[in-house]
C-alpha atoms as a PDB file:
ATOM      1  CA  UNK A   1      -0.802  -3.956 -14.199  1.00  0.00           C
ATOM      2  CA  UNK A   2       2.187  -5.562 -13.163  1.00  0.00           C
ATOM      3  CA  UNK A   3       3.513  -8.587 -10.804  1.00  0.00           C
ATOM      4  CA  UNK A   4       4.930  -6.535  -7.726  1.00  0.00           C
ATOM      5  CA  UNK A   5       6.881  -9.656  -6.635  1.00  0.00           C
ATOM      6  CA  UNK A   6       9.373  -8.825  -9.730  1.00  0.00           C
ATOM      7  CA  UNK A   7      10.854  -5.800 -10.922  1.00  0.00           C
ATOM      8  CA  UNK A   8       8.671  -3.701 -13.058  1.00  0.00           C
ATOM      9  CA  UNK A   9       9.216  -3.981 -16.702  1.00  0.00           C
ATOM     10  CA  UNK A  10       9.840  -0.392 -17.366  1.00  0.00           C
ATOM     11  CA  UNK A  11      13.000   1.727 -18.046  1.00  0.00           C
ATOM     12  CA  UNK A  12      14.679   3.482 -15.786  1.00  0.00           C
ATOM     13  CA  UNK A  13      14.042   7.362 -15.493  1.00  0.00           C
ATOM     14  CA  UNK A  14      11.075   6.751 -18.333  1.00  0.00           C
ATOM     15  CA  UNK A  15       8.175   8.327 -16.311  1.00  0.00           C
ATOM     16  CA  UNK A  16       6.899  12.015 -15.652  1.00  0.00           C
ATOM     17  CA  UNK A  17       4.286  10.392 -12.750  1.00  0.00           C
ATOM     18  CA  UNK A  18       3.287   6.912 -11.047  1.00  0.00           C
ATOM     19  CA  UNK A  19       0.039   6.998  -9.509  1.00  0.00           C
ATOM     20  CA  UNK A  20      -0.827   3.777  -6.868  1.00  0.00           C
ATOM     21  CA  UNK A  21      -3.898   3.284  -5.103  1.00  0.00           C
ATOM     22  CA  UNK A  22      -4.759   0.958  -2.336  1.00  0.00           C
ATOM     23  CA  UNK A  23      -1.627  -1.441  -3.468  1.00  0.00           C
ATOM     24  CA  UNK A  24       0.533  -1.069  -0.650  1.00  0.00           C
ATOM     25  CA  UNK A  25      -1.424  -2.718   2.195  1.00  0.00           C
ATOM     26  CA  UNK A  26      -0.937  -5.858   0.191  1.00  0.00           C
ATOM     27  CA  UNK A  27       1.694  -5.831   0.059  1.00  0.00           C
ATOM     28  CA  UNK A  28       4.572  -7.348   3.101  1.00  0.00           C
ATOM     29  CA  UNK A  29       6.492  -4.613   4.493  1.00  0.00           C
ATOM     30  CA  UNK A  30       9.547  -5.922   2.617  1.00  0.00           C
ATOM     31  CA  UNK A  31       7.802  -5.248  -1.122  1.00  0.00           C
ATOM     32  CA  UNK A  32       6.506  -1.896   0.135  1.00  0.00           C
ATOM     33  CA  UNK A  33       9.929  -1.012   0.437  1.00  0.00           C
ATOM     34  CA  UNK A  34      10.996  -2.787  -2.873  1.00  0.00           C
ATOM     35  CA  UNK A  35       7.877  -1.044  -4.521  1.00  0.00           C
ATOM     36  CA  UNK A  36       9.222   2.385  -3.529  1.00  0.00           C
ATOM     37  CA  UNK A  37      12.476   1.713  -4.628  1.00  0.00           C
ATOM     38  CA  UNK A  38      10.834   0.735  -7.892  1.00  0.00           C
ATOM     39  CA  UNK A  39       9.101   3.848  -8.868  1.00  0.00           C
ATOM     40  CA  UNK A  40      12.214   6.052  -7.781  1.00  0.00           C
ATOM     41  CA  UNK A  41      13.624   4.280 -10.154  1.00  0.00           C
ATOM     42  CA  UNK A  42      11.344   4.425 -13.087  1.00  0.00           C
ATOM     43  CA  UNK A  43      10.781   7.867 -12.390  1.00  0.00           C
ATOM     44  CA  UNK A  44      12.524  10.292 -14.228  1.00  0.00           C
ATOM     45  CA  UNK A  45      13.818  13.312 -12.287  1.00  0.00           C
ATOM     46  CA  UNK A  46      11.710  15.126 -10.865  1.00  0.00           C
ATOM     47  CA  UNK A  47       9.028  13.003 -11.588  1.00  0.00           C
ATOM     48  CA  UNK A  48       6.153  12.857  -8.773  1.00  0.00           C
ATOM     49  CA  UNK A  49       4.930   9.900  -7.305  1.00  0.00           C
ATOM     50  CA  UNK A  50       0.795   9.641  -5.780  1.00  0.00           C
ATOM     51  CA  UNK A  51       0.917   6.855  -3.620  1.00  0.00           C
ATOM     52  CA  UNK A  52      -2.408   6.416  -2.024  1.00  0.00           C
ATOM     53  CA  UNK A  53      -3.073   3.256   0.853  1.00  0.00           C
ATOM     54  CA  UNK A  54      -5.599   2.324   3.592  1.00  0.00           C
ATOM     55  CA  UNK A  55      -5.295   3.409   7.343  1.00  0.00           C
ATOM     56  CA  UNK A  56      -5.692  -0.010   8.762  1.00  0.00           C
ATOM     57  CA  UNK A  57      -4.984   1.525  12.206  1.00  0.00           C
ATOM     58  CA  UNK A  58      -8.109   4.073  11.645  1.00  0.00           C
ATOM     59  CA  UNK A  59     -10.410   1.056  10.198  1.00  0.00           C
ATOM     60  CA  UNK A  60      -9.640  -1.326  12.932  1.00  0.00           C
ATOM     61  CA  UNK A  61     -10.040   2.235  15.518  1.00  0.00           C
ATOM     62  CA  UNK A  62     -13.332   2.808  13.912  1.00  0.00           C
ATOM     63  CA  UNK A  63     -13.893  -0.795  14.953  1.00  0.00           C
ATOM     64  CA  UNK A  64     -13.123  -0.638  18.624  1.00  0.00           C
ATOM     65  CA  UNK A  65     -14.563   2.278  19.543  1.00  0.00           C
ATOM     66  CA  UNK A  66     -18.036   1.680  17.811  1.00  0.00           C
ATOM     67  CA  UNK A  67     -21.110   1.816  19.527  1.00  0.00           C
ATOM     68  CA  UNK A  68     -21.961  -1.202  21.058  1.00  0.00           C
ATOM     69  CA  UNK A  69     -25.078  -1.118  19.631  1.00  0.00           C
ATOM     70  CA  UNK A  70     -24.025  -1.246  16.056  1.00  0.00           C
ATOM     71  CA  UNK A  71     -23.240  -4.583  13.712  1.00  0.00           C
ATOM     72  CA  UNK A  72     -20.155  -5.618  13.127  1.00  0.00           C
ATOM     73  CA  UNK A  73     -19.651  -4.027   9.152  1.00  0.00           C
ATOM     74  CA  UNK A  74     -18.205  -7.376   7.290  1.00  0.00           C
ATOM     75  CA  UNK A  75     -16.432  -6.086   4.720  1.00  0.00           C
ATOM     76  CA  UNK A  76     -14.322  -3.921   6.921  1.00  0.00           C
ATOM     77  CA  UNK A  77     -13.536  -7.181   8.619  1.00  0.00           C
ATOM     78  CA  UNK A  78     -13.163  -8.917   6.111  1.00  0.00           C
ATOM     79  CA  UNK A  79     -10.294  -6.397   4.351  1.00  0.00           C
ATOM     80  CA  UNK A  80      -8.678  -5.668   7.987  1.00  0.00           C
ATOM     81  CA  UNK A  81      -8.588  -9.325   8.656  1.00  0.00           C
ATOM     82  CA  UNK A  82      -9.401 -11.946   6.301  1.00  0.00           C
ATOM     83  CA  UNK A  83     -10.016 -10.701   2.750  1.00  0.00           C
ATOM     84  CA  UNK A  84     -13.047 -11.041   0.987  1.00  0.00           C
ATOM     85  CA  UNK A  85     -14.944 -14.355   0.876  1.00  0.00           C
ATOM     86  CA  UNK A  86     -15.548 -14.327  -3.131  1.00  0.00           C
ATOM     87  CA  UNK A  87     -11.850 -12.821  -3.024  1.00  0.00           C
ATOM     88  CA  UNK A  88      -9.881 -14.825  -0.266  1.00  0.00           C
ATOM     89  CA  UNK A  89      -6.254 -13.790  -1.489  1.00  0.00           C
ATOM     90  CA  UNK A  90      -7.694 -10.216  -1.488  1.00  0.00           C
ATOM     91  CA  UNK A  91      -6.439  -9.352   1.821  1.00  0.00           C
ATOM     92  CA  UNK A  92      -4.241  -6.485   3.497  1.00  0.00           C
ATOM     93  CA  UNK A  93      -1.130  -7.954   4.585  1.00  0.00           C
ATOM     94  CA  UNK A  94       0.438  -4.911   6.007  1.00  0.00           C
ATOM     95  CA  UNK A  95      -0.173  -1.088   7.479  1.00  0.00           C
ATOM     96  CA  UNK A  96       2.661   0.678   6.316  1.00  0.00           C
ATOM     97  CA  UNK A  97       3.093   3.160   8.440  1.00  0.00           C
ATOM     98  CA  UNK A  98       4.006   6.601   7.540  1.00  0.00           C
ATOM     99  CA  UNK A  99       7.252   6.427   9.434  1.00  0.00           C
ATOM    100  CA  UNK A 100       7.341   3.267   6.887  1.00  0.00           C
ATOM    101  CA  UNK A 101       6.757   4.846   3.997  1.00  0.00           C
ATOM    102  CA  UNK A 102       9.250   7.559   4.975  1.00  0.00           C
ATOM    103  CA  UNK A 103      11.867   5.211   5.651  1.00  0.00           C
ATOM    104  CA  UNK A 104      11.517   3.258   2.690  1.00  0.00           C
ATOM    105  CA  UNK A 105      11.331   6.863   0.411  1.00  0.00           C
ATOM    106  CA  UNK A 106      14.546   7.728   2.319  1.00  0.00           C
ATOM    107  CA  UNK A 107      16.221   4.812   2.010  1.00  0.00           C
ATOM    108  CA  UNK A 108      15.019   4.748  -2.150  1.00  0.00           C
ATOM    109  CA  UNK A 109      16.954   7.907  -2.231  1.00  0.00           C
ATOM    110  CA  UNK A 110      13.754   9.778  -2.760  1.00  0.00           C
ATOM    111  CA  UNK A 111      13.156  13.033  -1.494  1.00  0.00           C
END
């Protein structure tokens, strides 16, 4: 565990692997970027990062297009839109696209 709004405490080039899941969507687009940049750099080389997020656009699809005969499911809403009520900061502040993500890998010098 770490707090993504500050640079992780790790050395530089110390790790074979990172391994993320569902962190990114809440994340701002801005820290997604900073996040990436932050596991290039604690990865050593050729070290492999598995970076694993939600498809907001898929969840809030699934939404649209459900039968109109069907309940709304609340804790899809609540995650797409409003987090959860015993978790209200627990929300998904961004899709990061995977144009995103390949941006910010890019621009991270990642390949």
């Amino acid at each position: 565990m770490a707090d993504l709004e500050e640079p992780l405490p790790l050395e530089s080039e110390s790790y074979d692997g990172v391994f993320s899941k569902f962190v990114l969507e809440h994340l701002r687009i801005a820290k997604v970027r900073r996040f990436i940049s932050e596991v290039h750099r604690i990865l050593k080389p050729g070290g492999i990062a598995v970076v694993i997020t939600a498809n907001l656009l898929e969840q809030a699809r699934v939404l649209i297009e459900r039968d109109e005969s069907e309940e709304w499911n609340d804790e899809i809403l609540y995650m797409v839109f409003a987090g959860h009520p015993d978790y209200p900061s627990n929300y998904h502040r961004s899709s990061p696209s995977p144009q995103i993500c390949h941006q910010a890998v890019q621009g991270g010098g990642v390949s």
